[in-house]
Protein backbone atom coordinates (compact mmCIF):
# COMPACT_ATOMS: atom_id res chain seq x y z
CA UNK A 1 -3.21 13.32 -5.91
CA UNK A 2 0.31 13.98 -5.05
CA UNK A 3 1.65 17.24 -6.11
CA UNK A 4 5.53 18.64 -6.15
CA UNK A 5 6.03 21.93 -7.11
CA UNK A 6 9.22 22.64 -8.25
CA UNK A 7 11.54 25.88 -8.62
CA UNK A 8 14.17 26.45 -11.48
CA UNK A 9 17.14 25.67 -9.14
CA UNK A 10 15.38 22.40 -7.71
CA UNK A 11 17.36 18.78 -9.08
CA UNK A 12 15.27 16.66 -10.49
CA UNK A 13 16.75 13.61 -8.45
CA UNK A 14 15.00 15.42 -5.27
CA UNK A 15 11.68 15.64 -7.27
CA UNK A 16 10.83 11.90 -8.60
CA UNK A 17 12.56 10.52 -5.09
CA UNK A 18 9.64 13.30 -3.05
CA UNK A 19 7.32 12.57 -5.37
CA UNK A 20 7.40 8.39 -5.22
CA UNK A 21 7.34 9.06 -1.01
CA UNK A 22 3.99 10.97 -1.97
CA UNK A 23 2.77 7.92 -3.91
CA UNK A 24 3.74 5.88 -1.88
CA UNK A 25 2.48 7.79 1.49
CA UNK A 26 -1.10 8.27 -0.57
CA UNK A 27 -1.53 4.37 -1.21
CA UNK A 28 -2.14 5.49 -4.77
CA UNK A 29 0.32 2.04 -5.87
CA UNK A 30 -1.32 -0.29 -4.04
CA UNK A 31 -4.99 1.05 -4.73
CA UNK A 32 -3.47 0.57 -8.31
CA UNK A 33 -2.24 -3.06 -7.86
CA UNK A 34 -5.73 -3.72 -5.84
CA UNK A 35 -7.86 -2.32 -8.79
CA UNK A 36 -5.27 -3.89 -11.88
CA UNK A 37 -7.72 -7.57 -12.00
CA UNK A 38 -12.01 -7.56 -11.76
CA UNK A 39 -11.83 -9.68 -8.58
CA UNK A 40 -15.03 -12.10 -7.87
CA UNK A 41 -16.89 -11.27 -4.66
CA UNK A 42 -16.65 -14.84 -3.54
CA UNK A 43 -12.86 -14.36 -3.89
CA UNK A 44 -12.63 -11.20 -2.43
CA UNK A 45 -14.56 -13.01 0.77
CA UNK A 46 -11.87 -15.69 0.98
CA UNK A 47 -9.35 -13.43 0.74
CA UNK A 48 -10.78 -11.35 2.97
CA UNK A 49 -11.32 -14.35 5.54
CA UNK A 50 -7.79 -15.75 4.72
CA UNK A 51 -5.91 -12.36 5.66
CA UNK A 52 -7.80 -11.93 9.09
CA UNK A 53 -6.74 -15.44 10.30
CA UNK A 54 -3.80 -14.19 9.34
CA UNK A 55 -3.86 -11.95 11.21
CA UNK A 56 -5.31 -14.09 14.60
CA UNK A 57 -2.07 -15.95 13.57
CA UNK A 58 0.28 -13.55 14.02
CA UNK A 59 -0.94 -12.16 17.09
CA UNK A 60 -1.33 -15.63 18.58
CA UNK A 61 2.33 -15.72 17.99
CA UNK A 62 2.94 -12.68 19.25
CA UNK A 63 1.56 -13.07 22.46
CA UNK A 64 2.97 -16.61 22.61
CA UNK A 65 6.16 -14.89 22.58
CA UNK A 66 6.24 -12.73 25.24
């Protein structure tokens, strides 16, 4: 869990904008978003399947490229 620890002369500005780079850094928000809807495992396997080719997409492209 991310943790700042602050001192009495510290701005509070500095604090939320370290803290959300922890969040963000830890993947807490998106493990959030992931978690937010009970997702079928039948339609976490297409998902699944439609990311990776995707993914075969993209590097296709990439290579295609240059």
């Amino acid at each position: 869990m991310p943790e700042i620890l602050l001192n009495e002369t510290d701005r509070i500005e500095w604090a939320l904008k370290s803290f959300k780079r922890q969040v963000q850094k830890s993947g807490l928000m998106q493990e959030m978003r992931r978690r937010r809807h009970y997702v079928k495992p039948s339609e976490a396997r297409q998902r699944k399947s439609k990311a990776a080719q995707r993914a075969r997409d993209k590097a296709a492209r990439v290579r295609k490229r240059g």
